[in-house]
N, C-alpha and C. Protein backbone atom coordinates (compact mmCIF):
# COMPACT_ATOMS: atom_id res chain seq x y z
N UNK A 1 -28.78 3.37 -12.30
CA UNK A 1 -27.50 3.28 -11.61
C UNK A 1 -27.40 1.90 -10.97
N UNK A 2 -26.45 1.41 -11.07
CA UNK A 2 -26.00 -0.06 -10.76
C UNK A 2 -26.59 -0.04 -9.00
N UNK A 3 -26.29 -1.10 -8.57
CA UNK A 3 -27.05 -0.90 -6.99
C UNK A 3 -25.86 -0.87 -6.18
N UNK A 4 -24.25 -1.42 -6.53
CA UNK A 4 -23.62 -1.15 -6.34
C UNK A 4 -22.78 0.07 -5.75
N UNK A 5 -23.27 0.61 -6.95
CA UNK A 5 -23.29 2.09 -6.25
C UNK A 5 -24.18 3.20 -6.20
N UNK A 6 -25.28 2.34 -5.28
CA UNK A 6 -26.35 2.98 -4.82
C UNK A 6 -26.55 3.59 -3.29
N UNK A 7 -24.94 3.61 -2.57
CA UNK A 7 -25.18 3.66 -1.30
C UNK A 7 -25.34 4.57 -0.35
N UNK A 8 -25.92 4.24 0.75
CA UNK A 8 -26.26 5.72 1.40
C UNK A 8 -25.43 5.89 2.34
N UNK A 9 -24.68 7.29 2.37
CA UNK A 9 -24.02 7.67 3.09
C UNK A 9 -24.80 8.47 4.30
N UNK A 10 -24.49 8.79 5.78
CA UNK A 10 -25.09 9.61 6.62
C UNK A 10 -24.34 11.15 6.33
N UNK A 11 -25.04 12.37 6.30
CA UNK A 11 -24.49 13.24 6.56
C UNK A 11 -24.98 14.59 7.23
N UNK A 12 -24.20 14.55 8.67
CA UNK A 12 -25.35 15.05 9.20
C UNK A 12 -26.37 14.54 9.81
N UNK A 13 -27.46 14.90 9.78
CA UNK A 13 -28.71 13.92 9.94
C UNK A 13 -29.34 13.04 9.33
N UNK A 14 -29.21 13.58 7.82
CA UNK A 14 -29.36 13.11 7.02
C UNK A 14 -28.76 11.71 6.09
N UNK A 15 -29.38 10.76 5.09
CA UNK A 15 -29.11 10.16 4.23
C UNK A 15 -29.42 10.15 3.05
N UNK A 16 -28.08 10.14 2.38
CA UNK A 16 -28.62 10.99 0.61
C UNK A 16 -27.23 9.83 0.06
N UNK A 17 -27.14 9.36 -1.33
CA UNK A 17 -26.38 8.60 -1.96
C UNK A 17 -24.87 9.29 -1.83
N UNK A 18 -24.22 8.49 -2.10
CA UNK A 18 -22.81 8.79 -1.95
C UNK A 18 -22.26 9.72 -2.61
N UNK A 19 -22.81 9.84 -4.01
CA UNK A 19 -21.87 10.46 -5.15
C UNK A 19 -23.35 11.89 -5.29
N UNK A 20 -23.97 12.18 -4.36
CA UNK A 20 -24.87 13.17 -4.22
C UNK A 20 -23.72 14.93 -3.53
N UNK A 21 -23.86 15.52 -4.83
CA UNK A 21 -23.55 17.42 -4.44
C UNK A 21 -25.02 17.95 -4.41
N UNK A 22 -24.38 18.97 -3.62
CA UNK A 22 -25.16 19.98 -3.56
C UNK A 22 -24.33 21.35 -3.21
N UNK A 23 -25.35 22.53 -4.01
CA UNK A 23 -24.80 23.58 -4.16
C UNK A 23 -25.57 24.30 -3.58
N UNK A 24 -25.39 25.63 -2.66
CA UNK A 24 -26.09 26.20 -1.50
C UNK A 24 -27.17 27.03 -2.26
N UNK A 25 -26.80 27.85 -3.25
CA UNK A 25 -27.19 28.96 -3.94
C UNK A 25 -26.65 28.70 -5.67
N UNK A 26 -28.38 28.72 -6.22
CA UNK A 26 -27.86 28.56 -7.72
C UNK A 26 -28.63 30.45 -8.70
N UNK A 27 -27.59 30.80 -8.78
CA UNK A 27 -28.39 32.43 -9.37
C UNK A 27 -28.23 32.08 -10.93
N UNK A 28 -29.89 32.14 -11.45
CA UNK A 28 -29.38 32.39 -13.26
C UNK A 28 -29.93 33.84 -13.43
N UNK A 29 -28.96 34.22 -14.13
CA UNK A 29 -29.05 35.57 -14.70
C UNK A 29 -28.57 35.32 -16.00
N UNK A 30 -28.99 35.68 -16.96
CA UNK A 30 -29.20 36.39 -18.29
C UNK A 30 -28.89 34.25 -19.33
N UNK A 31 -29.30 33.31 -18.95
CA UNK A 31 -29.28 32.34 -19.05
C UNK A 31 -28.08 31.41 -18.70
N UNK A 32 -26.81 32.30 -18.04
CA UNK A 32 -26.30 31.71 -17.11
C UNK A 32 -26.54 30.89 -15.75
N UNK A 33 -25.59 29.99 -15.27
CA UNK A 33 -25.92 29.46 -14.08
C UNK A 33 -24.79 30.23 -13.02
N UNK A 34 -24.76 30.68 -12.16
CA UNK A 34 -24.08 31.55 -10.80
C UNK A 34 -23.81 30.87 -9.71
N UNK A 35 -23.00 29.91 -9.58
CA UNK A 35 -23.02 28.78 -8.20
C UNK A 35 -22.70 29.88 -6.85
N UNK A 36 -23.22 29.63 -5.65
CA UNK A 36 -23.06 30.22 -4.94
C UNK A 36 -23.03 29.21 -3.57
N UNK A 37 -21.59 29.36 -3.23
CA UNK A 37 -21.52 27.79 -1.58
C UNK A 37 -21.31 29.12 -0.59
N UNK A 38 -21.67 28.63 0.45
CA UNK A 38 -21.14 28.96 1.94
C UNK A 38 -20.52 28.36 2.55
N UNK A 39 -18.99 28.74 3.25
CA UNK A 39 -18.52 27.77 4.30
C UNK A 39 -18.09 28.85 5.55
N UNK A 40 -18.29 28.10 6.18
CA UNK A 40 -17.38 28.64 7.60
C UNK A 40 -16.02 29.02 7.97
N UNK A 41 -15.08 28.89 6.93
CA UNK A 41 -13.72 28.37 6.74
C UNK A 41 -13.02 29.66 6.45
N UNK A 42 -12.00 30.67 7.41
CA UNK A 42 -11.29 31.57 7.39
C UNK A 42 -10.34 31.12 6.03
N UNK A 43 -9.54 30.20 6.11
CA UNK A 43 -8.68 30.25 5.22
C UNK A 43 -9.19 29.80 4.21
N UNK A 44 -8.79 30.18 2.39
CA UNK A 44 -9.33 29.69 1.57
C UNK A 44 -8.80 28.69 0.74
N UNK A 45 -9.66 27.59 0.43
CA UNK A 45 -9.12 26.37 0.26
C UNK A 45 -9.67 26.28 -1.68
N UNK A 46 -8.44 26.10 -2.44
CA UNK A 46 -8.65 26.21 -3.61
C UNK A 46 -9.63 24.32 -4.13
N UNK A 47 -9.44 23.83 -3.54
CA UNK A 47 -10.45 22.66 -3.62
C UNK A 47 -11.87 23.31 -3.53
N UNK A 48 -12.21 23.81 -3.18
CA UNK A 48 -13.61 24.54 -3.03
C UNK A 48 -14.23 25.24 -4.84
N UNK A 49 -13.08 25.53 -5.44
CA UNK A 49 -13.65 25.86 -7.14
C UNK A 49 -14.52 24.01 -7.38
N UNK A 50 -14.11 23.26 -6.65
CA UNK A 50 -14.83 22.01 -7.16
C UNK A 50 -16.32 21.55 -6.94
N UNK A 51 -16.49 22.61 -5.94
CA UNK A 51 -17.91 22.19 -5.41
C UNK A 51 -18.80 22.80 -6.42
N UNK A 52 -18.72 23.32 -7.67
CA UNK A 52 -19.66 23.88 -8.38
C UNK A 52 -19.72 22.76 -9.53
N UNK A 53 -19.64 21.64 -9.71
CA UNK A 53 -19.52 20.69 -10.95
C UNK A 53 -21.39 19.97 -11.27
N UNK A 54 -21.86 20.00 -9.79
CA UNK A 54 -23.41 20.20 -9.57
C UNK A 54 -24.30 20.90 -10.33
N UNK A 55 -23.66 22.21 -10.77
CA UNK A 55 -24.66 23.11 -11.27
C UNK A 55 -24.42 23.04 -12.61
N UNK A 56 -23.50 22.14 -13.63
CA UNK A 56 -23.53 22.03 -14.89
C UNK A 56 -24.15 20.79 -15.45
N UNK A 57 -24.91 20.44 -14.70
CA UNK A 57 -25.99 18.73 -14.41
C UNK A 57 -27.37 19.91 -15.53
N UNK A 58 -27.58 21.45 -14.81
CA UNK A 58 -28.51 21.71 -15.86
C UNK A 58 -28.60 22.21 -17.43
N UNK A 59 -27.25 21.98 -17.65
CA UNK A 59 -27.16 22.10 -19.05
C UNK A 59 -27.11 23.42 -19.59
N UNK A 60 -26.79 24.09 -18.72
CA UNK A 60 -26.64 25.83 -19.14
C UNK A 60 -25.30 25.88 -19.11
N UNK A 61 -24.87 27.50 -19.34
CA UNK A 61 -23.64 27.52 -19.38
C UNK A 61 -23.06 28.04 -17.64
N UNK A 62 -22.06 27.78 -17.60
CA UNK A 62 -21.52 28.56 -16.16
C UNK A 62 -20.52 29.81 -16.11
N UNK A 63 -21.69 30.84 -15.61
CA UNK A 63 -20.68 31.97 -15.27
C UNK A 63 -20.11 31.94 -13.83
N UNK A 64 -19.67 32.89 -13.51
CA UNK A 64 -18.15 33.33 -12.40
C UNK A 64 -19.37 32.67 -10.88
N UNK A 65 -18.30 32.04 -10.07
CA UNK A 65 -19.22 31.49 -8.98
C UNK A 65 -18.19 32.23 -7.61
N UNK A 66 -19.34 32.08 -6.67
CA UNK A 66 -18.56 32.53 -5.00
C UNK A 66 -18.42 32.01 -4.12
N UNK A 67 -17.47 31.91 -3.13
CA UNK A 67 -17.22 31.23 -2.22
C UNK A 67 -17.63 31.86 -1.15
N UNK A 68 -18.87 32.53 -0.01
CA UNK A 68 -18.73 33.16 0.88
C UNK A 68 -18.45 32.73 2.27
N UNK A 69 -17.22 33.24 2.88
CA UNK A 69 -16.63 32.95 3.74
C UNK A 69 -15.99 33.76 4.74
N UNK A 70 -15.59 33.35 5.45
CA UNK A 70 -15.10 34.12 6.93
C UNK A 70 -13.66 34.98 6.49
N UNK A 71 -13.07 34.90 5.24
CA UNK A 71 -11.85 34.88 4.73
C UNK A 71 -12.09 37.07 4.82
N UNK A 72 -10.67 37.45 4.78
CA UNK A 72 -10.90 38.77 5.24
C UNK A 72 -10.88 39.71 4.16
N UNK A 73 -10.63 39.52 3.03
CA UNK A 73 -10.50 39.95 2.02
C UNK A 73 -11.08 39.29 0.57
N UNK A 74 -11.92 39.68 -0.46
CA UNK A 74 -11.87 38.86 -1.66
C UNK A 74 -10.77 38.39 -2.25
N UNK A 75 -10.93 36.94 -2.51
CA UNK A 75 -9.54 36.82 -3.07
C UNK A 75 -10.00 35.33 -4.10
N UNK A 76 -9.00 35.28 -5.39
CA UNK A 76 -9.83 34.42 -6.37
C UNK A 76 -9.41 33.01 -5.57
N UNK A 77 -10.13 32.30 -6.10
CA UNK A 77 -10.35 30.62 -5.58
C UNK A 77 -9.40 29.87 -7.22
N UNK A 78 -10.40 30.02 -8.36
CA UNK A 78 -10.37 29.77 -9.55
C UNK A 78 -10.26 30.51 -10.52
N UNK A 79 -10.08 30.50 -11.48
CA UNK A 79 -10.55 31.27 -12.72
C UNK A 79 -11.75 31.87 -12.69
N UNK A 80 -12.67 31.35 -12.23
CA UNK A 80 -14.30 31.58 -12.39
C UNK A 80 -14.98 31.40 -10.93
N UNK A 81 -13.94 31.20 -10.04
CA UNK A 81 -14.74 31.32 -9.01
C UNK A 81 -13.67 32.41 -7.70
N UNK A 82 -14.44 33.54 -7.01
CA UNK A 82 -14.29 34.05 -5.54
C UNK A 82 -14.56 33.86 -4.31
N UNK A 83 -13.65 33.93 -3.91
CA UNK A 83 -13.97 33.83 -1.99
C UNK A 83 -14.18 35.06 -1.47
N UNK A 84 -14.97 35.22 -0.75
CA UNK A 84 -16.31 36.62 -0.63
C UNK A 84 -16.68 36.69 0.72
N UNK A 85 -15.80 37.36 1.18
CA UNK A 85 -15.91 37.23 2.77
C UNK A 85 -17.34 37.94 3.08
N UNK A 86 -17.81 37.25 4.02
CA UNK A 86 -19.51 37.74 4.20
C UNK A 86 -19.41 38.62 4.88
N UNK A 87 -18.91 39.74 5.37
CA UNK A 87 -19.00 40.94 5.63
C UNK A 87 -19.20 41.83 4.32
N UNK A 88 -18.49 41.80 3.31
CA UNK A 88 -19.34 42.53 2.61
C UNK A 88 -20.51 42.15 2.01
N UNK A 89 -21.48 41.70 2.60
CA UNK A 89 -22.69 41.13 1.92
C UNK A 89 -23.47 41.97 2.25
């Protein structure tokens, strides 16, 4: 990667490169990949189907992913992804 854009962003406490995801929870079942984020966030924000683009870096295929959140009801995000209010967990 060019050094250009090699830069470190703070986040948090932490410093990790700029163009660095991460995904909270990765479940494979039956050679699928299962993205699984957590947020804090009552309302559900359809930008959030984006945070799973991380977990197709391993070259598997991607099944249905979750959003678990404060939100009061399941309700879809994406095509392939739910918002999963953590009470029913």
């Amino acid at each position: 990667m060019a050094a250009d854009r090699c830069h470190l962003v703070q986040t948090g406490r932490f410093l990790q490169p700029h163009w660095w995801r991460e995904v909270d929870f990765l479940f494979v079942l039956d050679g699928r990949v299962h993205p699984v984020e957590v947020k804090k966030g009552v309302t559900v924000r359809r930008d959030w189907a984006g945070l799973f683009h991380p977990a197709d870096r391993l070259g598997l295929p991607r099944g249905p992913g979750a959003v678990v959140c404060l939100c009061g009801e399941p309700l879809p995000v994406a095509s392939d992804v739910q918002a999963v209010p953590v009470g029913l967990l």
